[in-house]
Protein backbone atom coordinates (compact mmCIF):
# COMPACT_ATOMS: atom_id res chain seq x y z
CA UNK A 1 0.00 0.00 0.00
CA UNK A 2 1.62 3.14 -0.94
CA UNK A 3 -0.36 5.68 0.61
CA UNK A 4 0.87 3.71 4.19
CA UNK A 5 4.09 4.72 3.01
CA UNK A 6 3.22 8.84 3.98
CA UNK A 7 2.58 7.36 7.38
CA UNK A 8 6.68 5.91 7.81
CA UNK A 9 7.49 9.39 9.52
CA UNK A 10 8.46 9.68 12.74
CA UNK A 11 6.06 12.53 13.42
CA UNK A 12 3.20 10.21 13.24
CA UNK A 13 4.49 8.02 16.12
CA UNK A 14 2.51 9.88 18.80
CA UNK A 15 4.51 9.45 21.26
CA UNK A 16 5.21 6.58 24.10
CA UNK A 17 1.68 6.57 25.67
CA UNK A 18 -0.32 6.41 22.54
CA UNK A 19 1.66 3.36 21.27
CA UNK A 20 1.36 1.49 24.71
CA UNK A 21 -2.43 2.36 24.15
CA UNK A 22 -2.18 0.72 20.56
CA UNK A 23 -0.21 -2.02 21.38
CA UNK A 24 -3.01 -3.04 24.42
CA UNK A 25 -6.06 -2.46 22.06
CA UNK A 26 -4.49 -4.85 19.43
CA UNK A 27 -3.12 -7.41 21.96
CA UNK A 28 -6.01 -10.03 20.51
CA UNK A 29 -7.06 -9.32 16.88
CA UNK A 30 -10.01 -6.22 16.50
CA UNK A 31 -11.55 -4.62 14.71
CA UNK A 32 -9.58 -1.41 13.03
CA UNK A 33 -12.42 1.21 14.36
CA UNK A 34 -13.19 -1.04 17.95
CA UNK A 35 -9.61 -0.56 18.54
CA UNK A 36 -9.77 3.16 17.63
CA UNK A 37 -12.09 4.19 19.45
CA UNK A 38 -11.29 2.61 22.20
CA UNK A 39 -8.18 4.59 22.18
CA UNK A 40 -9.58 8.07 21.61
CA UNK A 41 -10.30 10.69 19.06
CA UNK A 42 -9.79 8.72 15.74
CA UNK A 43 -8.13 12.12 14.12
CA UNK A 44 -5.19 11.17 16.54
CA UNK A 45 -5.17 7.86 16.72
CA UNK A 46 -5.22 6.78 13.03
CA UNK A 47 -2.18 8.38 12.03
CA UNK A 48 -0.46 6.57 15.20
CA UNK A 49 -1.65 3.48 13.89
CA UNK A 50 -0.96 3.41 10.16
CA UNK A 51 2.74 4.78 11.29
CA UNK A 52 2.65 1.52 13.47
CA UNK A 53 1.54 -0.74 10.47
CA UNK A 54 4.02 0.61 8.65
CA UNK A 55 6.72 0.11 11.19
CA UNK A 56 4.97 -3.60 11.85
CA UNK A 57 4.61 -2.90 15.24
CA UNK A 58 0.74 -3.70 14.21
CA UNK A 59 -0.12 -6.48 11.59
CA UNK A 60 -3.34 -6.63 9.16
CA UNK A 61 -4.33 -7.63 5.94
CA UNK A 62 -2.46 -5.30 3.67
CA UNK A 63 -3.82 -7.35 0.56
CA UNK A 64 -7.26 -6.94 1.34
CA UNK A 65 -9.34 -3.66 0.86
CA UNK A 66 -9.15 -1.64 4.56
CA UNK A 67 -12.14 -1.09 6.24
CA UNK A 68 -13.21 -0.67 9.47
CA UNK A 69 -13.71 -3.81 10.55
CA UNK A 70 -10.54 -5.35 9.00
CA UNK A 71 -8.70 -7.10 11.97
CA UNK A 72 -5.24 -5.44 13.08
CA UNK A 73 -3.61 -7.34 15.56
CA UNK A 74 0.05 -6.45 17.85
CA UNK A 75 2.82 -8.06 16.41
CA UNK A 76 4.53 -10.20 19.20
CA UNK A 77 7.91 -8.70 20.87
CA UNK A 78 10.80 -9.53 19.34
């Protein structure tokens, strides 16, 4: 996906707490927007998490069309 690519900056990290935040709400596959929201105000929270797709701290589907309900999961630690 090469629009996920605009998301590889470090400016879209969020910061420590907001990845902890990710990384809890995508411990067990969800749902893209359950996960979201659960977080907090999706215009902050969706940049945090493409930037962590694209870093593969978070795992989905990249194949498939995204959606909101696609399933995006925490990649285990390494």
């Amino acid at each position: 996906m090469t629009w996920l690519a605009g998301y590889r900056h470090p400016r879209h990290h969020g910061g420590q707490l907001l990845a902890a935040a990710l990384q809890e709400a995508f411990a067990e596959p969800a749902p893209l927007w359950e996960g979201v929201r659960r977080i907090g105000d999706p215009l902050v929270v969706l940049p945090a998490l493409f930037h962590a797709l694209w870093a593969g701290r978070l795992a989905a589907d990249l194949g498939a069309a995204m959606h909101e309900r696609m399933p995006v999961w925490a990649q285990a630690a390494k």
